[in-house]
C-alpha atoms as a PDB file:
ATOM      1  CA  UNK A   1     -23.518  -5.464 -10.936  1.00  0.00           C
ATOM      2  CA  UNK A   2     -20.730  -6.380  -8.710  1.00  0.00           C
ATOM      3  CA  UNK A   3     -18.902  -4.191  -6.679  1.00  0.00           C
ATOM      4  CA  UNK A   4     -15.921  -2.736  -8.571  1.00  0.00           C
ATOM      5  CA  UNK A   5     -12.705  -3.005  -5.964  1.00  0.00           C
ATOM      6  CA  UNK A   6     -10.822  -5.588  -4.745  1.00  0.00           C
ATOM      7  CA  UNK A   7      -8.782  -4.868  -2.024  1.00  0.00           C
ATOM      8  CA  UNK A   8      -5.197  -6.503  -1.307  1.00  0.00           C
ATOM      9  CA  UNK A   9      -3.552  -5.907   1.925  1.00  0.00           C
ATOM     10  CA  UNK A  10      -0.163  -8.334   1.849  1.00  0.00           C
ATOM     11  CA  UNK A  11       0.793  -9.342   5.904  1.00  0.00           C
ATOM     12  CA  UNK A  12       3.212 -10.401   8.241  1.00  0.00           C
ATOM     13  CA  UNK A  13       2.451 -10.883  11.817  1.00  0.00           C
ATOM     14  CA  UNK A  14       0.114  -7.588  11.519  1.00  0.00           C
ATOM     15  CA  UNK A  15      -2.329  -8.031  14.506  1.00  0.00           C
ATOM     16  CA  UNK A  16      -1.827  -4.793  15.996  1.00  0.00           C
ATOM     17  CA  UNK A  17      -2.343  -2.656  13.152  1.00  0.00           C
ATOM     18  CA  UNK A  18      -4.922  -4.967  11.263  1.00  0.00           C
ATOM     19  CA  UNK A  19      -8.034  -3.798  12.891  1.00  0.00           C
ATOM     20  CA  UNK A  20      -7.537   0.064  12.463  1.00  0.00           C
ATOM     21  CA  UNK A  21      -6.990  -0.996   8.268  1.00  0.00           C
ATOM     22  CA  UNK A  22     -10.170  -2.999   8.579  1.00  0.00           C
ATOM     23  CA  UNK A  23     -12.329  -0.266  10.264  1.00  0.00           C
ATOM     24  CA  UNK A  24     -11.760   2.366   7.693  1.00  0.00           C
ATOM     25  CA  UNK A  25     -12.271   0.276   5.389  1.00  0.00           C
ATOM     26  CA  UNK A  26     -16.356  -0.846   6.559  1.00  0.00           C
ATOM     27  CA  UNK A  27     -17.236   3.124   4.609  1.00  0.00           C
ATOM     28  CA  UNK A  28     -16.233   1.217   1.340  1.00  0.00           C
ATOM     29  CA  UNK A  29     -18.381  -2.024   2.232  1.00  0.00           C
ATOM     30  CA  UNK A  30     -20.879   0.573   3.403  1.00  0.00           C
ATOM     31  CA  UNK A  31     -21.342   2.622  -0.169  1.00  0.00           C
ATOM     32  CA  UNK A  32     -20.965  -1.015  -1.914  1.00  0.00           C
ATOM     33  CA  UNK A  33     -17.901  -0.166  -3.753  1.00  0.00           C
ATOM     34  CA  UNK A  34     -15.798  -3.425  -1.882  1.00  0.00           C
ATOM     35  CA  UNK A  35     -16.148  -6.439  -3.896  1.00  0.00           C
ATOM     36  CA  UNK A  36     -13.818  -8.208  -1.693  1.00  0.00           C
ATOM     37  CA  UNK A  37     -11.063  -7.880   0.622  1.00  0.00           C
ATOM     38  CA  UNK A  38      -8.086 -10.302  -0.295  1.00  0.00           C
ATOM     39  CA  UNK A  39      -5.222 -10.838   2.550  1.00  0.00           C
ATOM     40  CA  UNK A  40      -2.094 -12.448   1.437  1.00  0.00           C
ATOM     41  CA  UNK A  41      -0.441 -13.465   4.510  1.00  0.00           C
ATOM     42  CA  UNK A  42       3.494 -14.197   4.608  1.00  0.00           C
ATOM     43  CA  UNK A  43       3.665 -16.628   7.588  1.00  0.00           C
ATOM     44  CA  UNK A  44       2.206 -14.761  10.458  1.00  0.00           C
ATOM     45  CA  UNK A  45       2.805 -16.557  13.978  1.00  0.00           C
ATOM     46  CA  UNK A  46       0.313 -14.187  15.594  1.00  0.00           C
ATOM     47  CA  UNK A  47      -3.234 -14.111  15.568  1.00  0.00           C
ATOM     48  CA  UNK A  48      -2.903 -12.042  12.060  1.00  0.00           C
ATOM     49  CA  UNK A  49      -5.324 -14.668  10.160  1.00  0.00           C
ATOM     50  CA  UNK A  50      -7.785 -14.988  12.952  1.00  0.00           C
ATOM     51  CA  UNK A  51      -8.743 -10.842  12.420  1.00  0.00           C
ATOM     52  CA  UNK A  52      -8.911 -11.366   8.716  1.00  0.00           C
ATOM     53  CA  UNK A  53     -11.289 -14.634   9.363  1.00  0.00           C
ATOM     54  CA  UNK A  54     -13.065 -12.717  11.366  1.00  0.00           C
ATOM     55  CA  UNK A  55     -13.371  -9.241   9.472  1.00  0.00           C
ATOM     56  CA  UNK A  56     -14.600 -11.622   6.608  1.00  0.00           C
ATOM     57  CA  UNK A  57     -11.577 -11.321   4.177  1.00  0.00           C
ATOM     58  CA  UNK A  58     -10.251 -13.821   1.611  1.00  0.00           C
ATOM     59  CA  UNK A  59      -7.164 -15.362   2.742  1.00  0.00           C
ATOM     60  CA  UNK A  60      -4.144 -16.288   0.472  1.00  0.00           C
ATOM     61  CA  UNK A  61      -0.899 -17.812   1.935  1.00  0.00           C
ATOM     62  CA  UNK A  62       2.456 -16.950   0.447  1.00  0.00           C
ATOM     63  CA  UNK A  63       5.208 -19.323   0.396  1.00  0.00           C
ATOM     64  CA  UNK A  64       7.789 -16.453   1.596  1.00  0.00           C
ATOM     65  CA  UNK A  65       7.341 -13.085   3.404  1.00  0.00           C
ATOM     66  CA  UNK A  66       8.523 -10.896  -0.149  1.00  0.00           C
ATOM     67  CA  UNK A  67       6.189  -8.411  -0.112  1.00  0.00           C
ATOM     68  CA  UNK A  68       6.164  -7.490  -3.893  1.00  0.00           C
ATOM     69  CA  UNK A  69       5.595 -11.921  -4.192  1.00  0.00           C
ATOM     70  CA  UNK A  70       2.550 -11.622  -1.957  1.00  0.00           C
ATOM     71  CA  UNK A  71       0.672  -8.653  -3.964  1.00  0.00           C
ATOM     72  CA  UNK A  72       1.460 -10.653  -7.009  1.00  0.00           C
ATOM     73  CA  UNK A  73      -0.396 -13.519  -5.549  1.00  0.00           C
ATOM     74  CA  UNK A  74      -3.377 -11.302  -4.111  1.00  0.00           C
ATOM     75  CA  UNK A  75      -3.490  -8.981  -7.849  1.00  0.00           C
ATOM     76  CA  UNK A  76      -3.867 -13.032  -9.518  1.00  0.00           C
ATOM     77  CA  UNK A  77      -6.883 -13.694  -6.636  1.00  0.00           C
ATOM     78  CA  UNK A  78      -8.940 -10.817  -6.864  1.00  0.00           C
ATOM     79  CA  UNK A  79     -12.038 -10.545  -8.492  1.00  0.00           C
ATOM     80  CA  UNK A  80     -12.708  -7.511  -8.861  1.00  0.00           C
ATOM     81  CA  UNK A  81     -12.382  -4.475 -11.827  1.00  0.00           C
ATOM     82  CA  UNK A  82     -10.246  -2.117  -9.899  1.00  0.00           C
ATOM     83  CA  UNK A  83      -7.375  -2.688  -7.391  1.00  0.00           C
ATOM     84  CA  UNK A  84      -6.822  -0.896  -4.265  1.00  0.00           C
ATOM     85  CA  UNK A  85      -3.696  -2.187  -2.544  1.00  0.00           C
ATOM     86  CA  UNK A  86      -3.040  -1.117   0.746  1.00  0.00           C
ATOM     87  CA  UNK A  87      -0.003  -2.174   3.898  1.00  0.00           C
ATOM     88  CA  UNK A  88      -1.688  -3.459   6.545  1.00  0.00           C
ATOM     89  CA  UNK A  89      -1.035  -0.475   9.356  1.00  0.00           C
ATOM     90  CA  UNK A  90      -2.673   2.008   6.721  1.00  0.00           C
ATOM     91  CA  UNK A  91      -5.793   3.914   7.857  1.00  0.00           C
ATOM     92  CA  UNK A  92      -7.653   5.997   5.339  1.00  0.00           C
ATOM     93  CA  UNK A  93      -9.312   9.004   6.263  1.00  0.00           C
ATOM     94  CA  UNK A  94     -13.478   9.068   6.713  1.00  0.00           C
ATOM     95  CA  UNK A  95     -14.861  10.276   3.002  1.00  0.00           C
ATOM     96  CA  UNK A  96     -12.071   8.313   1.367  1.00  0.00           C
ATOM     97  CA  UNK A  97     -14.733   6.662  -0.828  1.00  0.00           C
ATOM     98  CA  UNK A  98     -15.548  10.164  -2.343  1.00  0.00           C
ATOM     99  CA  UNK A  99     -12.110  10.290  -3.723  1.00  0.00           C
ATOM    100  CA  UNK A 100     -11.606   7.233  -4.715  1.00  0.00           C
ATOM    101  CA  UNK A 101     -15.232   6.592  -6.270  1.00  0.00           C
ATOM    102  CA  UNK A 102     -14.403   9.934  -8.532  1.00  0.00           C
ATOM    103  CA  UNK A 103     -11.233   8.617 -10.146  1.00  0.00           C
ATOM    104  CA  UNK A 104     -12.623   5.398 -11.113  1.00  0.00           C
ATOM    105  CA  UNK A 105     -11.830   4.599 -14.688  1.00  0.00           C
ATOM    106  CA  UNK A 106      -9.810   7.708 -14.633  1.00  0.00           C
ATOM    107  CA  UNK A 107      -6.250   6.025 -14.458  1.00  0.00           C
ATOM    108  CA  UNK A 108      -3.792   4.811 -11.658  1.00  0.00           C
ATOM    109  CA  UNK A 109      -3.988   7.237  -7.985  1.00  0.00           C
ATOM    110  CA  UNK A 110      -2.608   6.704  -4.751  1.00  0.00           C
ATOM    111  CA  UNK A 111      -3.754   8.930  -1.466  1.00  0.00           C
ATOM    112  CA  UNK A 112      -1.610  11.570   0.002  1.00  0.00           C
ATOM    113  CA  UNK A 113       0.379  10.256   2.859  1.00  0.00           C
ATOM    114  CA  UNK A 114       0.324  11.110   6.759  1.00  0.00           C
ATOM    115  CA  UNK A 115       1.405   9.574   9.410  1.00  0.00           C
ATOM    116  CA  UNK A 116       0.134   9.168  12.877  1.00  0.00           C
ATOM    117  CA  UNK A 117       2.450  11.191  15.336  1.00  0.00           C
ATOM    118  CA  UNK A 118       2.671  14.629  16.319  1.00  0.00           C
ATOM    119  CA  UNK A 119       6.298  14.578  15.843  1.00  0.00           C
ATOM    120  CA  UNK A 120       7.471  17.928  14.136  1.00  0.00           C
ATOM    121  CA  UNK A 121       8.864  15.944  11.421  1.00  0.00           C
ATOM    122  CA  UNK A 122       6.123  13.866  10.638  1.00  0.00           C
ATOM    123  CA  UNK A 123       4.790  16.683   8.930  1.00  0.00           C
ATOM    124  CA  UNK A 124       7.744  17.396   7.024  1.00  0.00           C
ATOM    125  CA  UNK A 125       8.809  13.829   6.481  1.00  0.00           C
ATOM    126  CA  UNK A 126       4.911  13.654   4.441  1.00  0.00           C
ATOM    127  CA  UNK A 127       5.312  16.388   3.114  1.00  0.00           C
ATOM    128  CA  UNK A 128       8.675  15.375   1.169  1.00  0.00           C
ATOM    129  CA  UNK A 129       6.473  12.519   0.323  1.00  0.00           C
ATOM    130  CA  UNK A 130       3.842  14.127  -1.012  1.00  0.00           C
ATOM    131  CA  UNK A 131       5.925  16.519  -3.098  1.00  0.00           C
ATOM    132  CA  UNK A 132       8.104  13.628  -4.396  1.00  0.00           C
ATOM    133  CA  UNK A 133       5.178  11.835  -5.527  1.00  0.00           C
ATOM    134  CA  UNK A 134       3.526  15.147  -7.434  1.00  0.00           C
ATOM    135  CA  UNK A 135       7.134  15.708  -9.156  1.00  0.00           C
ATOM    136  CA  UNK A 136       8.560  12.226 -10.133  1.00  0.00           C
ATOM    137  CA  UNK A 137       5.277  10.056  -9.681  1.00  0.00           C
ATOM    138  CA  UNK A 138       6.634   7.682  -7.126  1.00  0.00           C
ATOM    139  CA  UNK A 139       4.296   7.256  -4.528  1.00  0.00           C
ATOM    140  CA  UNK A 140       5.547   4.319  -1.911  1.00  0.00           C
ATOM    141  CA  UNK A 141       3.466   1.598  -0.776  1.00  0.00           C
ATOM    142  CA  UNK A 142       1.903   3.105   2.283  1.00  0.00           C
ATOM    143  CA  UNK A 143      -0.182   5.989   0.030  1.00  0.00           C
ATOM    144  CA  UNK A 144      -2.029   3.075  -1.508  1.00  0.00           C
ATOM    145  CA  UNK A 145      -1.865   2.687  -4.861  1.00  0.00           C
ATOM    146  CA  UNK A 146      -5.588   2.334  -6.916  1.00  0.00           C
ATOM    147  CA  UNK A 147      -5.640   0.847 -10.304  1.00  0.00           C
ATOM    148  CA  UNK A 148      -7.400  -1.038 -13.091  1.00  0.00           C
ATOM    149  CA  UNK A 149      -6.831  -4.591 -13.833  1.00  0.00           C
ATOM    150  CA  UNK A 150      -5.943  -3.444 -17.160  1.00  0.00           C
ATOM    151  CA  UNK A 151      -3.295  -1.151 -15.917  1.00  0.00           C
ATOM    152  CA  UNK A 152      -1.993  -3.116 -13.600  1.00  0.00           C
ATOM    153  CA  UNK A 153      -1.378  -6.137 -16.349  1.00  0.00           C
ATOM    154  CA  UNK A 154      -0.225  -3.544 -18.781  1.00  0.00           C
ATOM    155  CA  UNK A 155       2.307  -2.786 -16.425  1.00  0.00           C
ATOM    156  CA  UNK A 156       3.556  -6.307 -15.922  1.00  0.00           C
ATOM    157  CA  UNK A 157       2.480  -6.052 -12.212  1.00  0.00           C
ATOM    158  CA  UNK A 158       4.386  -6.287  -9.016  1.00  0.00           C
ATOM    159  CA  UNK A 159       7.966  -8.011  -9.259  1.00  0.00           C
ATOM    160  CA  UNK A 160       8.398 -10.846  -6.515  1.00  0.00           C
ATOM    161  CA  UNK A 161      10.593  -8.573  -4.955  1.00  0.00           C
ATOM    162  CA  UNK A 162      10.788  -7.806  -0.669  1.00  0.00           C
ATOM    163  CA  UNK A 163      11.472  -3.952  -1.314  1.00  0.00           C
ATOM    164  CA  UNK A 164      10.834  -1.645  -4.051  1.00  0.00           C
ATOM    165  CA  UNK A 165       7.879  -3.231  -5.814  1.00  0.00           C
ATOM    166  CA  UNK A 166       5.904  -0.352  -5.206  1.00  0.00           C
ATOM    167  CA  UNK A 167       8.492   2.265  -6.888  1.00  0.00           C
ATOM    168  CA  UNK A 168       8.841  -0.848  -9.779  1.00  0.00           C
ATOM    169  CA  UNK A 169       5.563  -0.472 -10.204  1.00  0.00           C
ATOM    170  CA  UNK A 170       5.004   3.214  -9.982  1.00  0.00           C
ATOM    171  CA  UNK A 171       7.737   3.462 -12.878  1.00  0.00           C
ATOM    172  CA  UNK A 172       5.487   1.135 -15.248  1.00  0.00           C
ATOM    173  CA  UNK A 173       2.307   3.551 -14.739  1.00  0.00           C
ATOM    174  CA  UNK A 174       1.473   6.181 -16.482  1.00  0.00           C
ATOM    175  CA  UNK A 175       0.755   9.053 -14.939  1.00  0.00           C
ATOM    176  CA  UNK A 176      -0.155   8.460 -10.855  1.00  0.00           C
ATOM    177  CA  UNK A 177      -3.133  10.850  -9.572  1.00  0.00           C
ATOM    178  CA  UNK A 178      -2.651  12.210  -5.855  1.00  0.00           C
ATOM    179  CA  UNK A 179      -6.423  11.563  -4.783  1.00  0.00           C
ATOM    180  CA  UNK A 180      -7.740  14.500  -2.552  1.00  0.00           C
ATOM    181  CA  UNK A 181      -7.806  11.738   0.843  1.00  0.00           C
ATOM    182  CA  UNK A 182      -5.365  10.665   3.026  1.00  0.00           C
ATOM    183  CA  UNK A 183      -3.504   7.468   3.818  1.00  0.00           C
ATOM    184  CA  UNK A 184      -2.059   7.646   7.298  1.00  0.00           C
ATOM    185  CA  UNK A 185       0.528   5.098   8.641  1.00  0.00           C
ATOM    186  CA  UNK A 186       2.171   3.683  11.537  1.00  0.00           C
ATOM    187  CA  UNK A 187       5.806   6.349  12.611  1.00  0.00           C
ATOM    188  CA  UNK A 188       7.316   3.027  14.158  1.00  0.00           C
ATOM    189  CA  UNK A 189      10.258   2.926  12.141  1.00  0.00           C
ATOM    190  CA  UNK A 190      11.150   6.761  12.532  1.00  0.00           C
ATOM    191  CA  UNK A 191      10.233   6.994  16.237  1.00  0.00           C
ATOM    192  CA  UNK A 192      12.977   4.083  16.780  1.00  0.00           C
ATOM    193  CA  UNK A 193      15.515   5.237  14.186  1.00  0.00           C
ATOM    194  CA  UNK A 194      14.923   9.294  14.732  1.00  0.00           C
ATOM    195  CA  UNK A 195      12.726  11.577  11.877  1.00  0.00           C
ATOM    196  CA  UNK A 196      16.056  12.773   9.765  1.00  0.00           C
ATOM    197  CA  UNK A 197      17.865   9.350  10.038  1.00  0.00           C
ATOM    198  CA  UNK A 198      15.365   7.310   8.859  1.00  0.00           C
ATOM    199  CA  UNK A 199      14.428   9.677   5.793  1.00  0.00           C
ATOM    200  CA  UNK A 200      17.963   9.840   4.884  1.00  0.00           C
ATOM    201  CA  UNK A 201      18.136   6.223   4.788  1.00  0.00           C
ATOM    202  CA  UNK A 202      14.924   5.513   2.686  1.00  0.00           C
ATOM    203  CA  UNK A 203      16.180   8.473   0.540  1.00  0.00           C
ATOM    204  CA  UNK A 204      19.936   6.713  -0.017  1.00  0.00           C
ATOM    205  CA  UNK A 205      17.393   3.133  -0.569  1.00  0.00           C
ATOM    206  CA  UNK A 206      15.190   4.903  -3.076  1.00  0.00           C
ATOM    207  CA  UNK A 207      18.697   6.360  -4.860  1.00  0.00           C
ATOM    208  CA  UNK A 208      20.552   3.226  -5.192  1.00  0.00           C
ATOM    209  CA  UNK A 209      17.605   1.642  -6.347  1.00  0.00           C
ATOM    210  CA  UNK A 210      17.226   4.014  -9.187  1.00  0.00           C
ATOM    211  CA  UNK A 211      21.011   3.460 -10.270  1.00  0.00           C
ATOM    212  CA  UNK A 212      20.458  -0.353 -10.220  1.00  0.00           C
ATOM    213  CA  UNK A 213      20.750  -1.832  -6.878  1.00  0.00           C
ATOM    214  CA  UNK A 214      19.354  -5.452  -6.127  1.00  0.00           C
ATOM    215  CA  UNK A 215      16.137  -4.677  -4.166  1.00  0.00           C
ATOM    216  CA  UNK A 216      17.096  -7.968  -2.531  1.00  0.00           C
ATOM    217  CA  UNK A 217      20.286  -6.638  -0.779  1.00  0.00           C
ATOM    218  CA  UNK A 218      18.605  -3.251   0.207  1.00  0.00           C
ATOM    219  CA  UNK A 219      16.007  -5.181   1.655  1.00  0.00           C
ATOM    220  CA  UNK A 220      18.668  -6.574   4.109  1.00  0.00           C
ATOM    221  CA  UNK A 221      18.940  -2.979   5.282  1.00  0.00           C
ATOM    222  CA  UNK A 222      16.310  -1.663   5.454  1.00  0.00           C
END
């Protein structure tokens, strides 16, 4: 019998954080639950396709760099019965496979997010995350998101959209399981902006979404 996942990471000029995704990834191809690993790249000028040539994954190029566009494209190429979407700086933690090998067939999950710094507020800031997601079921992109095929098409899948597929998404689901493993992700943007800027401004993103905003033209600021 196959292997039941398909994984989609969607790229753009990822090099750096490409090979930490890949390495905690080799547990799943490990246990056999990793059909495939499907990389739908947006254009990248670095040397983003020659890791995922190497590392063995299926490449898939997207006209344009809209995120929401390229997991479309990778959900249409993957083969296998479950989805596990991922961003390409996301590590999961070692016995991820545990977790994610229970909820199979059990409905849409995502992991519970961390990130790596040891910035005071990273804590916090995942936290907030966390609890949103428990509350309102809106886990973002970088918590991973596993599904079914048949969810995911009952759902109408991701919107070609550069921001806010994942919450689009999310919104379609049922009921999103917080899997007992952890996604952690790159603190770039906050360590730049500061901790309580940046969360206000992906909070005020997340709000006018919600009332109706164009993902398009908060894409411009984020």
């Amino acid at each position: 019998m196959p292997a039941p996942i398909s994984v989609i990471i969607p790229t753009l000029n990822a090099e750096a954080s490409l090979p930490g995704c890949f390495a905690s990834l080799v547990e799943g191809l490990d246990r056999a639950i990793l059909r495939e690993v499907v990389v739908v790249d947006g254009g990248s000028s670095d040397a983003t396709l020659d890791l995922a040539d190497t590392w063995g994954a299926e490449i898939v190029a997207s006209a344009a760099p809209s995120r929401g566009g390229q997991l479309r494209l990778g959900a249409d190429a993957a083969r296998g019965q479950f989805l596990l979407v991922l961003h390409a700086d996301t590590r999961l933690s070692p016995g991820w496979t545990n977790a994610v090998m229970a909820q199979l067939g059990q409905g849409p999950a995502c992991f519970r997010l961390g990130f790596r710094s040891r910035h005071p507020m990273a804590r916090i800031t995942a936290g907030w995350a966390n609890l949103r997601t428990r509350l309102f079921g809106l886990p973002y992109g970088d918590q991973g998101l596993l599904i079914s095929q048949d969810d995911y098409a009952a759902a109408g899948g991701y919107p070609d959209v550069p921001l806010m597929e994942d919450v689009a998404l999310a919104r379609a689901l049922p009921n999103i399981t917080v899997m007992p493993a952890t996604a952690t992700t790159g603190a770039e943007r906050y360590t730049r902006d500061g901790w309580g800027r940046r969360g206000l401004k992906n909070l005020t993103l997340l709000t006018r979404y919600l009332l109706g905003a164009d993902p398009r033209r908060l894409a411009k600021r984020y």
